[in-house]
PDB file of N, CA and C in Angstrom:
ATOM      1  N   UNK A   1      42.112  50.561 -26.474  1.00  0.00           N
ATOM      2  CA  UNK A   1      40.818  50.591 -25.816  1.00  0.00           C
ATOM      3  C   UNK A   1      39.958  51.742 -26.332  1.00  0.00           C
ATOM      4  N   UNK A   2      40.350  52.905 -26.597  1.00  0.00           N
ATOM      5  CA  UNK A   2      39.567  54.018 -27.663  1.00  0.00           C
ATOM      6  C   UNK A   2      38.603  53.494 -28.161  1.00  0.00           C
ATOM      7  N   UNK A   3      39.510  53.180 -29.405  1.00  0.00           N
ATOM      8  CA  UNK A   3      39.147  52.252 -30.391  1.00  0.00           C
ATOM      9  C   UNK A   3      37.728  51.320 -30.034  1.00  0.00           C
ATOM     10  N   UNK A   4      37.712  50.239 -29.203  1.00  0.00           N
ATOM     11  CA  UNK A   4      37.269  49.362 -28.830  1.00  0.00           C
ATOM     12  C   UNK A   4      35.968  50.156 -28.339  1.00  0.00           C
ATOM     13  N   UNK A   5      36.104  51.288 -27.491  1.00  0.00           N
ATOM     14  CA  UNK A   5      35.131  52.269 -26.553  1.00  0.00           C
ATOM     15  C   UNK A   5      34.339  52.907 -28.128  1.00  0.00           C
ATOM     16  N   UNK A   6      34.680  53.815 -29.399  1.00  0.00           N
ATOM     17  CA  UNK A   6      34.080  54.145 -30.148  1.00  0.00           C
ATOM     18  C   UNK A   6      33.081  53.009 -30.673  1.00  0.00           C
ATOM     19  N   UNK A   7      33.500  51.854 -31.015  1.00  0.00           N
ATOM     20  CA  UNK A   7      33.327  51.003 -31.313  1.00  0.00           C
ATOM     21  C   UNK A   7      31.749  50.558 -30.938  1.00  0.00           C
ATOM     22  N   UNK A   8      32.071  50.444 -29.648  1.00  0.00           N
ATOM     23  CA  UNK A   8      30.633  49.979 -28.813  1.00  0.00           C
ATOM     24  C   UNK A   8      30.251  51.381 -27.826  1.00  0.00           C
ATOM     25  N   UNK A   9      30.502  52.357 -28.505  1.00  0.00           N
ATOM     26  CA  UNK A   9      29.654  53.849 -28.357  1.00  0.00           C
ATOM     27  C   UNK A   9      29.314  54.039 -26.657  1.00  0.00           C
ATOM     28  N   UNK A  10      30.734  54.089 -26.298  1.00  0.00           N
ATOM     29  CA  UNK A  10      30.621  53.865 -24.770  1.00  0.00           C
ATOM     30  C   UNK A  10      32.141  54.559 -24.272  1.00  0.00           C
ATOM     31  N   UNK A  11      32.316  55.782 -23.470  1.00  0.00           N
ATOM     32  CA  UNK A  11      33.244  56.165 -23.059  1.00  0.00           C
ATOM     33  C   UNK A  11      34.337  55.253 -22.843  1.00  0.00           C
ATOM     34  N   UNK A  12      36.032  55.945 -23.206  1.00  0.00           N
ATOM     35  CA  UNK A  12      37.297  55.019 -22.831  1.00  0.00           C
ATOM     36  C   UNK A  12      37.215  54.261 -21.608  1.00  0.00           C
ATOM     37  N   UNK A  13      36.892  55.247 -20.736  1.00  0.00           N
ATOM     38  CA  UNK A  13      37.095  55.386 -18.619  1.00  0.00           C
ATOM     39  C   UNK A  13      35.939  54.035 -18.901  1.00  0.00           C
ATOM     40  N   UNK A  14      34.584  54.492 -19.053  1.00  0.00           N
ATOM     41  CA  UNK A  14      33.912  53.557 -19.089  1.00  0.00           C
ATOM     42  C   UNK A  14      34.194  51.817 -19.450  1.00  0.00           C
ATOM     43  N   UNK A  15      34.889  51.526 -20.587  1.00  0.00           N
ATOM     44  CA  UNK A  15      35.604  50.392 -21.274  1.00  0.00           C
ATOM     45  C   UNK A  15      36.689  49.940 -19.904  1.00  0.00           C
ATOM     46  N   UNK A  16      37.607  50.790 -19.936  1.00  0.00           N
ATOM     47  CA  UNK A  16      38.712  50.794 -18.926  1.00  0.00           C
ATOM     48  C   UNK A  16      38.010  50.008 -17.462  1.00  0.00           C
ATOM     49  N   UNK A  17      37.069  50.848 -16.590  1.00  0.00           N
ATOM     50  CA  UNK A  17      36.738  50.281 -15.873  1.00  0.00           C
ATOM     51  C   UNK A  17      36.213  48.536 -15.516  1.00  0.00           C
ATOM     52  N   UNK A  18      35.352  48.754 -16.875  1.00  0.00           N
ATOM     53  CA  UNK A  18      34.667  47.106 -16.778  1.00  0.00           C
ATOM     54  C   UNK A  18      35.482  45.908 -17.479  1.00  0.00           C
ATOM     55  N   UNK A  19      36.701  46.474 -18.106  1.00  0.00           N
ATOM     56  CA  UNK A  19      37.722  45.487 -18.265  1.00  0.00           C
ATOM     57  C   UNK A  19      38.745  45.751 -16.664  1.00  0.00           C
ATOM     58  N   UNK A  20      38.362  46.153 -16.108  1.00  0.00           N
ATOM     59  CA  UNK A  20      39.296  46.166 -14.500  1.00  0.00           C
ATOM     60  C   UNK A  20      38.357  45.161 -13.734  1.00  0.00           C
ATOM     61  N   UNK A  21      36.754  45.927 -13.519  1.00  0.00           N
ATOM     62  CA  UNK A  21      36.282  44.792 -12.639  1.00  0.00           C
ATOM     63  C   UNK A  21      36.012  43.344 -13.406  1.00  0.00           C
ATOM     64  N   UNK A  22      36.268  42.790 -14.489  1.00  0.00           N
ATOM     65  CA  UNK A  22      36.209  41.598 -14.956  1.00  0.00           C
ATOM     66  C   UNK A  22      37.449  41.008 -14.376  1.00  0.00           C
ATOM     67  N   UNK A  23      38.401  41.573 -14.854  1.00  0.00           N
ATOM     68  CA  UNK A  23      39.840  41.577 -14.044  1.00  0.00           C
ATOM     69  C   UNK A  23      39.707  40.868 -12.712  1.00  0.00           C
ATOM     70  N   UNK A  24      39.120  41.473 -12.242  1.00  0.00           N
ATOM     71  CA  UNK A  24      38.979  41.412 -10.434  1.00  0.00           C
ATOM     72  C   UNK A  24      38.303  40.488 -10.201  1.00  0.00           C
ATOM     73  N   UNK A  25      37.365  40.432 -11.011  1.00  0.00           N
ATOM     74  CA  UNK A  25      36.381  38.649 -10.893  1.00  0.00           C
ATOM     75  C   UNK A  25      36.995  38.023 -11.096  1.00  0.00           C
ATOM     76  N   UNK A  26      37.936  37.776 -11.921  1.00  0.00           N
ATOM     77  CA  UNK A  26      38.302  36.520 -12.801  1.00  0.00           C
ATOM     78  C   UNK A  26      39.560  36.691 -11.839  1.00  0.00           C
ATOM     79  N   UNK A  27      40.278  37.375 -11.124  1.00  0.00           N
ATOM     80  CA  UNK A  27      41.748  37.129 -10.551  1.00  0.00           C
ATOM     81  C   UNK A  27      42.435  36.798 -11.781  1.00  0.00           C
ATOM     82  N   UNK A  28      42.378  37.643 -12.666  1.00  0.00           N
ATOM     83  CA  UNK A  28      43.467  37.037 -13.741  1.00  0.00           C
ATOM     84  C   UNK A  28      43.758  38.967 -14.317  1.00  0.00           C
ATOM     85  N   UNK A  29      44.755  38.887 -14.872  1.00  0.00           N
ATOM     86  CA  UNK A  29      45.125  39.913 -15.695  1.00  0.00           C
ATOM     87  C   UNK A  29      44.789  39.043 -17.187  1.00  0.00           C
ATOM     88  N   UNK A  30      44.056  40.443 -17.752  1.00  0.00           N
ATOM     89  CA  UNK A  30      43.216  39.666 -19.488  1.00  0.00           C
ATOM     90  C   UNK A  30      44.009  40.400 -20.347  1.00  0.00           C
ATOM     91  N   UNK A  31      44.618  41.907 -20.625  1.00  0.00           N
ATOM     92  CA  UNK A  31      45.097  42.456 -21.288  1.00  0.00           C
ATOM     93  C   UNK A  31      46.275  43.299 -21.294  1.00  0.00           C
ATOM     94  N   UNK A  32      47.316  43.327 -21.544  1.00  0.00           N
ATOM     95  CA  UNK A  32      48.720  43.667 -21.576  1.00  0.00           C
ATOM     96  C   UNK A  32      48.483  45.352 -22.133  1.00  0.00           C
ATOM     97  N   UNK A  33      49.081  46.524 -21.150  1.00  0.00           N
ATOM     98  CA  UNK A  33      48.297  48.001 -21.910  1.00  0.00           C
ATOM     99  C   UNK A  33      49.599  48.357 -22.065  1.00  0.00           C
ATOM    100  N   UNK A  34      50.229  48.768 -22.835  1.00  0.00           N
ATOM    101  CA  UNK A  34      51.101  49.462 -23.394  1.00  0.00           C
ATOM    102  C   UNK A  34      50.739  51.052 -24.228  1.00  0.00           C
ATOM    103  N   UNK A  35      51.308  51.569 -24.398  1.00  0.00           N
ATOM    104  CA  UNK A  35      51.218  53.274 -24.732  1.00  0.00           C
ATOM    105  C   UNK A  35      50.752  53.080 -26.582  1.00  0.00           C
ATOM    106  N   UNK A  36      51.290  52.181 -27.241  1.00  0.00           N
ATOM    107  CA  UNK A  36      50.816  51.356 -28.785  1.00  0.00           C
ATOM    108  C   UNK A  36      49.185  50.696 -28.439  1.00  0.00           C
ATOM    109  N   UNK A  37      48.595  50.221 -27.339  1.00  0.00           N
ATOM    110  CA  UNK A  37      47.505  49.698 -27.124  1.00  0.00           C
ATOM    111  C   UNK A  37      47.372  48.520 -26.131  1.00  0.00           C
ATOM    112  N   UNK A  38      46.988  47.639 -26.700  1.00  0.00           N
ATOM    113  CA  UNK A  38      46.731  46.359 -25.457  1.00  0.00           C
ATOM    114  C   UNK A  38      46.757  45.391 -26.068  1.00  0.00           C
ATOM    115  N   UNK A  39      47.561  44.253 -25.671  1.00  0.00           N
ATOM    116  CA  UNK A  39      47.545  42.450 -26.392  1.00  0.00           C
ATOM    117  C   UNK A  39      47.129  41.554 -25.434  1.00  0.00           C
ATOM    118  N   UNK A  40      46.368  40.561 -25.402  1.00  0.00           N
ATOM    119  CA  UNK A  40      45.389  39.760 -24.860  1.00  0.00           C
ATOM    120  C   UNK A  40      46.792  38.827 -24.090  1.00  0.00           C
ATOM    121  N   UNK A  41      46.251  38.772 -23.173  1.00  0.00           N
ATOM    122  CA  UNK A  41      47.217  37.787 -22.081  1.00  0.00           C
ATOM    123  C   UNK A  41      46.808  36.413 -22.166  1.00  0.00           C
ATOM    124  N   UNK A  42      46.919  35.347 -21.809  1.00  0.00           N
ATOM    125  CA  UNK A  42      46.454  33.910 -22.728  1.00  0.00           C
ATOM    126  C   UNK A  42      45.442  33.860 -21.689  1.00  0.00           C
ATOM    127  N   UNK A  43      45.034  34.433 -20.224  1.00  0.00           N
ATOM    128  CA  UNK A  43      43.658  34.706 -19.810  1.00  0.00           C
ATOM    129  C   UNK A  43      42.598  35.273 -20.706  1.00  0.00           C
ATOM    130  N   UNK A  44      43.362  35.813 -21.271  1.00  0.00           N
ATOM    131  CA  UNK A  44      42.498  36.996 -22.233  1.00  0.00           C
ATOM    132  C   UNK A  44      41.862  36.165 -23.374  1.00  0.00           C
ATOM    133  N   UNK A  45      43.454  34.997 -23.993  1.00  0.00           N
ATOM    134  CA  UNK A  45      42.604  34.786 -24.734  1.00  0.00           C
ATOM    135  C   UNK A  45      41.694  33.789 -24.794  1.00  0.00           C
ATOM    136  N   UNK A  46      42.080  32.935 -23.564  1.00  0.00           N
ATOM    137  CA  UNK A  46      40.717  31.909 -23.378  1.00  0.00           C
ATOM    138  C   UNK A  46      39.585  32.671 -22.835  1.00  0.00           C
ATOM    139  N   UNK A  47      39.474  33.227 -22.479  1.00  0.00           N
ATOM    140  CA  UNK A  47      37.967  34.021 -21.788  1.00  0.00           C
ATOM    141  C   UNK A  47      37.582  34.411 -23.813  1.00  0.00           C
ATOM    142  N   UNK A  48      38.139  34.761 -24.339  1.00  0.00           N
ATOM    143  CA  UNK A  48      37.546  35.507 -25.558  1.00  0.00           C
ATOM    144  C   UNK A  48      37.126  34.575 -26.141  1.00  0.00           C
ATOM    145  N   UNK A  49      37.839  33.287 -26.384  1.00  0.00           N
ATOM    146  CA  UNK A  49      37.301  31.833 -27.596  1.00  0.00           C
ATOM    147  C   UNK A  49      35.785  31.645 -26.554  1.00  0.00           C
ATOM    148  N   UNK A  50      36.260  31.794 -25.071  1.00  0.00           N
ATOM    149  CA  UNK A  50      35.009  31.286 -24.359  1.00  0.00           C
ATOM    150  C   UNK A  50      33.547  32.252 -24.811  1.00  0.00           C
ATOM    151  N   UNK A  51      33.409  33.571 -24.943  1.00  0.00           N
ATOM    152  CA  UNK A  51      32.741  34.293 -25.147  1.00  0.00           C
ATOM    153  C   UNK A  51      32.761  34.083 -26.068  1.00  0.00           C
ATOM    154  N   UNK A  52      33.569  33.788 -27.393  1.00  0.00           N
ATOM    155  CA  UNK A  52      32.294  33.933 -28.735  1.00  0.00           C
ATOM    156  C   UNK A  52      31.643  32.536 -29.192  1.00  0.00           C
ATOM    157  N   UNK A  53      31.991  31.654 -28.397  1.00  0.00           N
ATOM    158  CA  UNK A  53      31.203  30.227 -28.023  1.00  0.00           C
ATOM    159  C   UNK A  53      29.856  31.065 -27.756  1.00  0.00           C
ATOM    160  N   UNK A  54      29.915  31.757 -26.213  1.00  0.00           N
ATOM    161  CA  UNK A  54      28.796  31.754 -25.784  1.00  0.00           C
ATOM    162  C   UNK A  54      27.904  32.688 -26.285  1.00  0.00           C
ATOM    163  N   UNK A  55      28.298  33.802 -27.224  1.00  0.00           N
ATOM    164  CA  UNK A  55      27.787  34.329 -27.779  1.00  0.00           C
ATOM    165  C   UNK A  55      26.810  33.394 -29.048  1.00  0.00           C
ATOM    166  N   UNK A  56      27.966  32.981 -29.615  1.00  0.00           N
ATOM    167  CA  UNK A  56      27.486  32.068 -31.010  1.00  0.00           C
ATOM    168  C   UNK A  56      26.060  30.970 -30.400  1.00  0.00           C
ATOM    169  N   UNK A  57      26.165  30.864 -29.257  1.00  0.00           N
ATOM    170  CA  UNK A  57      25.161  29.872 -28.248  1.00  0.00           C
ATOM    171  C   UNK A  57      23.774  30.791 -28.220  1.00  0.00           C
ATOM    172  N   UNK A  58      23.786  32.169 -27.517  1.00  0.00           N
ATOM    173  CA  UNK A  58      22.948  32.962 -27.198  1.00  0.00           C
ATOM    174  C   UNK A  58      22.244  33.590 -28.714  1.00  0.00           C
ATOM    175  N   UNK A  59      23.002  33.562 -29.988  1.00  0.00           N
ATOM    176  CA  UNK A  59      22.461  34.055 -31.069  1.00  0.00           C
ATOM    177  C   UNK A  59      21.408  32.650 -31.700  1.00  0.00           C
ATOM    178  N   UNK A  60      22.049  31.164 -31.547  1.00  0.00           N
ATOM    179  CA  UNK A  60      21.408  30.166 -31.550  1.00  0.00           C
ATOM    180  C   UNK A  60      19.707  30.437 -30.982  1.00  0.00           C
ATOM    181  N   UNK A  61      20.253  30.456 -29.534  1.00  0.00           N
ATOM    182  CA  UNK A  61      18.870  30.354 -29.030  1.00  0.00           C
ATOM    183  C   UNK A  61      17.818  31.388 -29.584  1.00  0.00           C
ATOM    184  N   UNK A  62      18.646  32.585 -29.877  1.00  0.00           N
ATOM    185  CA  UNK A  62      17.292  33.343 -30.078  1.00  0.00           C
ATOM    186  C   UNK A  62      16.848  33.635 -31.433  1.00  0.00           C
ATOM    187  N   UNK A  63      17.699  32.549 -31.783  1.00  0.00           N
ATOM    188  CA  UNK A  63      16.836  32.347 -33.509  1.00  0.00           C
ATOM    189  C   UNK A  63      15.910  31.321 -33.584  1.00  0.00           C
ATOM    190  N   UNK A  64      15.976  30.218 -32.622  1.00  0.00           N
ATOM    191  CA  UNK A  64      15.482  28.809 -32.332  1.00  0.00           C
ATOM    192  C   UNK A  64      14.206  29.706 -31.543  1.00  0.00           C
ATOM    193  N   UNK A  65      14.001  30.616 -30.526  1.00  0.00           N
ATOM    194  CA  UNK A  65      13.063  31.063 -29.993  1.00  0.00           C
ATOM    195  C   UNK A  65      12.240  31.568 -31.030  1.00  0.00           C
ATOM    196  N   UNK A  66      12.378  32.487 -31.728  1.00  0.00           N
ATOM    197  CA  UNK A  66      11.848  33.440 -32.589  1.00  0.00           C
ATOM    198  C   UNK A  66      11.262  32.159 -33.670  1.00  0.00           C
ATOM    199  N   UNK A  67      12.385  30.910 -33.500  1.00  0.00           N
ATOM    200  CA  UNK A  67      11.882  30.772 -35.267  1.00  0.00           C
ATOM    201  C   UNK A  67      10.341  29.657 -34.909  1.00  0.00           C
ATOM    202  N   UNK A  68       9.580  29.895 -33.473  1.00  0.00           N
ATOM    203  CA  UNK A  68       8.750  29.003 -32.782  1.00  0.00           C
ATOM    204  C   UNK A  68       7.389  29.251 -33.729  1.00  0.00           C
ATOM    205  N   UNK A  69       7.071  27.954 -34.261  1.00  0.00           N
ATOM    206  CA  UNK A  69       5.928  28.300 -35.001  1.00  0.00           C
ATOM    207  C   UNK A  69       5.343  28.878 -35.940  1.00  0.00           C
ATOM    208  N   UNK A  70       7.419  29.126 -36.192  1.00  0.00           N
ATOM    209  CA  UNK A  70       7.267  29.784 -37.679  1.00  0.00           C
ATOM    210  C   UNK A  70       7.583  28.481 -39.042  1.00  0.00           C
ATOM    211  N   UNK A  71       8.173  27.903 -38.549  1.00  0.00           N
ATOM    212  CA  UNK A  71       8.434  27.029 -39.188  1.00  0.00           C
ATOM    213  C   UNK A  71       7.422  25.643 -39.641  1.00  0.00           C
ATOM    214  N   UNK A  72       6.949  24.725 -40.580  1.00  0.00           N
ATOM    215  CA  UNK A  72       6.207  24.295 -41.423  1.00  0.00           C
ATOM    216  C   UNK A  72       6.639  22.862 -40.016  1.00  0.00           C
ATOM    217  N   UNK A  73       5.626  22.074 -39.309  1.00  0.00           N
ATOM    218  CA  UNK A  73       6.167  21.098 -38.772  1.00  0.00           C
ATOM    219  C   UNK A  73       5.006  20.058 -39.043  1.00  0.00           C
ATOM    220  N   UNK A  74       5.285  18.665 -38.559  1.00  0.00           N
ATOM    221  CA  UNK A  74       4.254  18.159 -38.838  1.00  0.00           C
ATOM    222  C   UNK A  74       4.350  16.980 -39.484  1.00  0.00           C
ATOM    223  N   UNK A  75       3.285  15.920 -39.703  1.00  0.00           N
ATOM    224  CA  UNK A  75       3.513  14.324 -39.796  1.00  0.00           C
ATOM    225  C   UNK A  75       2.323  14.590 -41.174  1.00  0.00           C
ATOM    226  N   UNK A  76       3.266  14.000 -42.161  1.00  0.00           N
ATOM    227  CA  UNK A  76       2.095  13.942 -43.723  1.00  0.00           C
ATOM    228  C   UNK A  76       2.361  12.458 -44.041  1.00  0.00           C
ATOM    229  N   UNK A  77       1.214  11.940 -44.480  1.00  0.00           N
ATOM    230  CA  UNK A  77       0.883  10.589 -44.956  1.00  0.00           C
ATOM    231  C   UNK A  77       0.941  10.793 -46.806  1.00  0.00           C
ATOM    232  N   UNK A  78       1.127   9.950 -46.978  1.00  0.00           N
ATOM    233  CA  UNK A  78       1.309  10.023 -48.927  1.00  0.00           C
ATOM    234  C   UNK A  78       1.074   8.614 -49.442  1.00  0.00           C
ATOM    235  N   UNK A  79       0.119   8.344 -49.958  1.00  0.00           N
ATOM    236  CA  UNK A  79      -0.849   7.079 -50.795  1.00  0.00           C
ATOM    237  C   UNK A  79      -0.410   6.957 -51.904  1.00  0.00           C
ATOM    238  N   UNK A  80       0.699   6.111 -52.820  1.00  0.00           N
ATOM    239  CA  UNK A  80       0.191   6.106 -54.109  1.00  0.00           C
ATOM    240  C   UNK A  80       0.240   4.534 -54.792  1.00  0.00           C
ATOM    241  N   UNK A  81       0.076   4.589 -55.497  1.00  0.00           N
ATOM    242  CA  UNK A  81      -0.525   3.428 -56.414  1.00  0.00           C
ATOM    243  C   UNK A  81       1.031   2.679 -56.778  1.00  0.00           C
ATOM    244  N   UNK A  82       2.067   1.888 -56.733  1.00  0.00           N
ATOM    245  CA  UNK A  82       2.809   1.368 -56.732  1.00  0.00           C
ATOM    246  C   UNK A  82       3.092   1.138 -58.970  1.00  0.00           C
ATOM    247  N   UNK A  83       4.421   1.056 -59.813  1.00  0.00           N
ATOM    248  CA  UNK A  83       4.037   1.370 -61.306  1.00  0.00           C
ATOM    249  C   UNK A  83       2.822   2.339 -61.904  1.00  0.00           C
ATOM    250  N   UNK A  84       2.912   3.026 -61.021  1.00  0.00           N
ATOM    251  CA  UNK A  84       2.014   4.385 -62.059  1.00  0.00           C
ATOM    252  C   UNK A  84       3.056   5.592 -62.037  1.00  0.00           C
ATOM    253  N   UNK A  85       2.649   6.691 -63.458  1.00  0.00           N
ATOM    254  CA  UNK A  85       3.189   7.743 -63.580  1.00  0.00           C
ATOM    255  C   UNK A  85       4.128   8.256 -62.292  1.00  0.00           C
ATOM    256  N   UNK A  86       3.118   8.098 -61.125  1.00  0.00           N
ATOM    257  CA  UNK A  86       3.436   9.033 -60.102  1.00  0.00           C
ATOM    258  C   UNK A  86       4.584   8.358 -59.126  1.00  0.00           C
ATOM    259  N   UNK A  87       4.467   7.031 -59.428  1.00  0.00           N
ATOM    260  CA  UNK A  87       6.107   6.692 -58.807  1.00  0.00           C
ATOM    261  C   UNK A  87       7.178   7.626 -59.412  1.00  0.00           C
ATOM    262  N   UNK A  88       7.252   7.403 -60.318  1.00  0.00           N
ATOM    263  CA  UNK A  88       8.477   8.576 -60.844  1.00  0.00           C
ATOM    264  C   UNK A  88       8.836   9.393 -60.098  1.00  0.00           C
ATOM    265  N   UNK A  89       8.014   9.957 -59.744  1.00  0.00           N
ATOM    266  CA  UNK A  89       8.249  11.394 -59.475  1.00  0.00           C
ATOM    267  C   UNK A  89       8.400  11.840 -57.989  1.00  0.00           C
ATOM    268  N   UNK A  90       7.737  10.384 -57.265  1.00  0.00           N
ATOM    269  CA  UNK A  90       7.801  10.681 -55.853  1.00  0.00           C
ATOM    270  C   UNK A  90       8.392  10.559 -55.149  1.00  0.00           C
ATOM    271  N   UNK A  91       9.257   9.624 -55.735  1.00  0.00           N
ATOM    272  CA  UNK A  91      10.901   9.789 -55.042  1.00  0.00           C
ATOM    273  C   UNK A  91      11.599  11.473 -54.573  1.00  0.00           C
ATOM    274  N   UNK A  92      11.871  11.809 -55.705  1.00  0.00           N
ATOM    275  CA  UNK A  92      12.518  13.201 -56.093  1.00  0.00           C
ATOM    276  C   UNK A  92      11.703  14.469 -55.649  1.00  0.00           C
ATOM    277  N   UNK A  93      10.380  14.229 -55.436  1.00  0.00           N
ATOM    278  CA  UNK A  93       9.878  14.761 -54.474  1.00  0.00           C
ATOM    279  C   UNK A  93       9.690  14.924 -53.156  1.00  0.00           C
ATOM    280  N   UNK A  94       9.648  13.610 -52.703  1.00  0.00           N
ATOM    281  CA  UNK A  94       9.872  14.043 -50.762  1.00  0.00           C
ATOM    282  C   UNK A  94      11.452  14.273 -50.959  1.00  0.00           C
ATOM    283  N   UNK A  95      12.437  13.664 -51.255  1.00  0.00           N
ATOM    284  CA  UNK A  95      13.677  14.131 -51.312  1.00  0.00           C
ATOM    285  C   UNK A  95      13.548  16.052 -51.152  1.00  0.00           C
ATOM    286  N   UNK A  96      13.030  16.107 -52.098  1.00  0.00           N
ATOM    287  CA  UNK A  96      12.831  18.011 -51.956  1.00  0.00           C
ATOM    288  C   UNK A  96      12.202  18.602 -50.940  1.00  0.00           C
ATOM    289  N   UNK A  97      10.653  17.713 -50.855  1.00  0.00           N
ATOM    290  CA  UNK A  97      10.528  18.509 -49.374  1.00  0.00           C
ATOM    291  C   UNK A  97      10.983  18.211 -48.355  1.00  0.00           C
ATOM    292  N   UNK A  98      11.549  16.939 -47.716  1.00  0.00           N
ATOM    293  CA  UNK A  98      12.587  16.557 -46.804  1.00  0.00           C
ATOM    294  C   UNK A  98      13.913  17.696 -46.706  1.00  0.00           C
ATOM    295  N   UNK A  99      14.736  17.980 -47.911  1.00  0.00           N
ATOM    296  CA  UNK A  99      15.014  19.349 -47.764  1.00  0.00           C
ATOM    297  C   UNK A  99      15.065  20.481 -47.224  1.00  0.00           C
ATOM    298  N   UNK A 100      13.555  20.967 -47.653  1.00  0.00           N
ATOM    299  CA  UNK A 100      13.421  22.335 -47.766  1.00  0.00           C
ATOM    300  C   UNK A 100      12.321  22.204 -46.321  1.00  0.00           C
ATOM    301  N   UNK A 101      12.033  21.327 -45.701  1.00  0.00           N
ATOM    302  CA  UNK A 101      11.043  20.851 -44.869  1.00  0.00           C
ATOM    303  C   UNK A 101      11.503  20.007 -43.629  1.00  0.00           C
ATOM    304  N   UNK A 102      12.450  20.447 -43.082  1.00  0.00           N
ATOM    305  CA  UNK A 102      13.245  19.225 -42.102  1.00  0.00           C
ATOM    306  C   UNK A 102      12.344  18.498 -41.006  1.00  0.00           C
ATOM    307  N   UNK A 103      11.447  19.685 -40.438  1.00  0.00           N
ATOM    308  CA  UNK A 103      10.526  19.643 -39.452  1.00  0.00           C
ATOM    309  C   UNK A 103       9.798  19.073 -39.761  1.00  0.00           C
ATOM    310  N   UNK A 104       9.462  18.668 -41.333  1.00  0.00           N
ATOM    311  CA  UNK A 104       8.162  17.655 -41.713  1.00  0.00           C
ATOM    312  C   UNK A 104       8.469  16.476 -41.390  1.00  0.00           C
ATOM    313  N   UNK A 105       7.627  14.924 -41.207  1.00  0.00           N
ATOM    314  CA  UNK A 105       7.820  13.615 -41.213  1.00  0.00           C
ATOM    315  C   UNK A 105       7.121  13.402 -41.820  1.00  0.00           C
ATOM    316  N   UNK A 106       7.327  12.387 -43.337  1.00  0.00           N
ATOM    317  CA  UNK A 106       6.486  12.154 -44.786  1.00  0.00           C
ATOM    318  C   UNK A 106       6.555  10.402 -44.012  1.00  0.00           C
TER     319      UNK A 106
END
């Protein structure tokens, strides 16, 4: 728990405590303390897969928030002449901006 307390720049006692009252919420024992350190109790370790779910969830959202209106969105129309030059090419082109452009609809 040291370790863990340097870590996230927050006193041992401090660490110690709020892994007790989680403890106490949850009615479960989460971590095994031995004088070598501490090993996750299988409370421990489902609460932990559960948290970096919900973490990995909460970093989601606030990239999806932030990324509001940053991103290129929007409905484009495209005209062309059916055997000319520009067929060629227009394939392999919305392909690219479809890509690089998910938010667009061509």
């Amino acid at each position: 728990l040291t370790q863990a307390a340097e870590v996230l720049h927050i006193a041992q006692p401090a660490l110690s405590q709020q892994v007790a009252t989680l403890e106490g919420e949850l009615n479960q024992q989460l971590l095994i303390r031995t004088k070598r350190g501490v090993t996750p109790t299988d409370a421990g370790k489902i609460l932990y897969t559960h948290a970096r779910a919900i973490l990995r969830q909460c970093e989601q959202a606030q990239l999806a928030v932030h990324n509001v209106g940053q991103a290129l969105s929007g409905q484009v129309s495209i005209g062309f002449a059916p055997g000319t030059a520009a067929s060629s090419i227009t394939m392999p082109l919305l392909q690219a901006v479809r890509a690089e452009f998910p938010e667009i609809v061509i």
